[in-house]
Protein backbone atom coordinates (compact mmCIF):
# COMPACT_ATOMS: atom_id res chain seq x y z
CA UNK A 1 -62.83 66.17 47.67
CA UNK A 2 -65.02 64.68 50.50
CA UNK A 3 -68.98 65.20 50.89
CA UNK A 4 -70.90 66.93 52.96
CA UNK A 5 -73.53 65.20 55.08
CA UNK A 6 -75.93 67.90 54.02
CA UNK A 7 -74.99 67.31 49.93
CA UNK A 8 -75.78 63.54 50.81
CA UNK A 9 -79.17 64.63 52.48
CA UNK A 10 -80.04 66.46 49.83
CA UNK A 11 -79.32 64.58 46.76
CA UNK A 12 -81.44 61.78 48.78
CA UNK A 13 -84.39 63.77 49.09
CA UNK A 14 -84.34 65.25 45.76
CA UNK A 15 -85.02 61.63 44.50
CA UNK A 16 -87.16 60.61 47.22
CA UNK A 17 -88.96 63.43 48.34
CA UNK A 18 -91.13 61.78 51.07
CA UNK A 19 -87.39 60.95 53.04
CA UNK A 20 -86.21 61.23 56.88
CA UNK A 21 -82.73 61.28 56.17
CA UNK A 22 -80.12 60.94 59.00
CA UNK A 23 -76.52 61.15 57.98
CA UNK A 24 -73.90 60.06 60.57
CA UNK A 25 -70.30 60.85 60.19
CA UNK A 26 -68.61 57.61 60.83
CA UNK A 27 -64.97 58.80 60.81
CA UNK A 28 -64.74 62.52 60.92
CA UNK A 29 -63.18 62.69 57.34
CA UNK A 30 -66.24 63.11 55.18
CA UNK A 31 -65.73 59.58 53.63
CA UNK A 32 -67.23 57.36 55.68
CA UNK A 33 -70.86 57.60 56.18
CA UNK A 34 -73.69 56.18 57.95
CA UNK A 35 -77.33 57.24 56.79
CA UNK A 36 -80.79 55.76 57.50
CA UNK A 37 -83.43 56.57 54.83
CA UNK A 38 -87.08 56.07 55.78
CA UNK A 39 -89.39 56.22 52.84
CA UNK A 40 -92.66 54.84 51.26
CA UNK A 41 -90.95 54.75 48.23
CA UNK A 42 -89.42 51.67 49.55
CA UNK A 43 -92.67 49.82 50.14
CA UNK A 44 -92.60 46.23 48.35
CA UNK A 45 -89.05 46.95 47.70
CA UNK A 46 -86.61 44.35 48.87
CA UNK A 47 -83.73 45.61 50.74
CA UNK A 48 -81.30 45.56 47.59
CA UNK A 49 -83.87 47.51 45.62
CA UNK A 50 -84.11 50.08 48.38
CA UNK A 51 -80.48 50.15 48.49
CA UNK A 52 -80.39 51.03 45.00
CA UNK A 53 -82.73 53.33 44.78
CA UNK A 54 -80.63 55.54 47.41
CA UNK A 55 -77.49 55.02 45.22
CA UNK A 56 -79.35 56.11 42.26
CA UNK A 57 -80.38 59.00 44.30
CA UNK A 58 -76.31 59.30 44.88
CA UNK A 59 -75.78 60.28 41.06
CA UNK A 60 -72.57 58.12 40.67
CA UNK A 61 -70.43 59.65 43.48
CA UNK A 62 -70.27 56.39 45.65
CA UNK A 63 -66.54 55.64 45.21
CA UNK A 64 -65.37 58.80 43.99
CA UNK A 65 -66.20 61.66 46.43
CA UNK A 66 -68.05 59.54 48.53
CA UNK A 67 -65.52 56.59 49.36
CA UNK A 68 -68.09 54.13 51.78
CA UNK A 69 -72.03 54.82 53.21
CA UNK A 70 -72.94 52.18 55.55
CA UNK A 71 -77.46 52.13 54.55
CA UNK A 72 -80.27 51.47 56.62
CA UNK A 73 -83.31 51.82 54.84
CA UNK A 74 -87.00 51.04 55.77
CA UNK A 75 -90.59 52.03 55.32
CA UNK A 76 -92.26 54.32 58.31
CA UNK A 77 -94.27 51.11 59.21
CA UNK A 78 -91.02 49.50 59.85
């Protein structure tokens, strides 16, 4: 069963409450996502760290429900 851009959103800022989330859907099917995260959580992160801090955030449903999430992450000073 797909995800919902809002279920995304929130599982994000349940781990990183500080978050702008914006969710994009890239195909219309609820599989393919786009989402940029802004956070200061991310600050002195490299970009593979911040990556995996949003898949953390994901609790294991990359692959399953959620098949592919194209990430842009960055600090607010970015």
């Amino acid at each position: 069963m797909p995800m919902k851009a809002e279920d995304i959103e929130r599982l994000i800022r349940d781990a990183l409450p500080d978050a702008v989330v914006e969710i994009t859907d890239l195909a219309g099917d609820g599989d393919h996502y786009a989402a940029t995260v802004i956070s200061r959580a991310f600050e002195g992160k490299s970009m593979v760290q911040q990556h995996q801090m949003v898949y953390a955030a994901l609790k294991g449903r990359m692959g399953g429900e959620l098949h592919a999430l194209a990430l842009t992450t960055k600090t607010p000073d970015d």
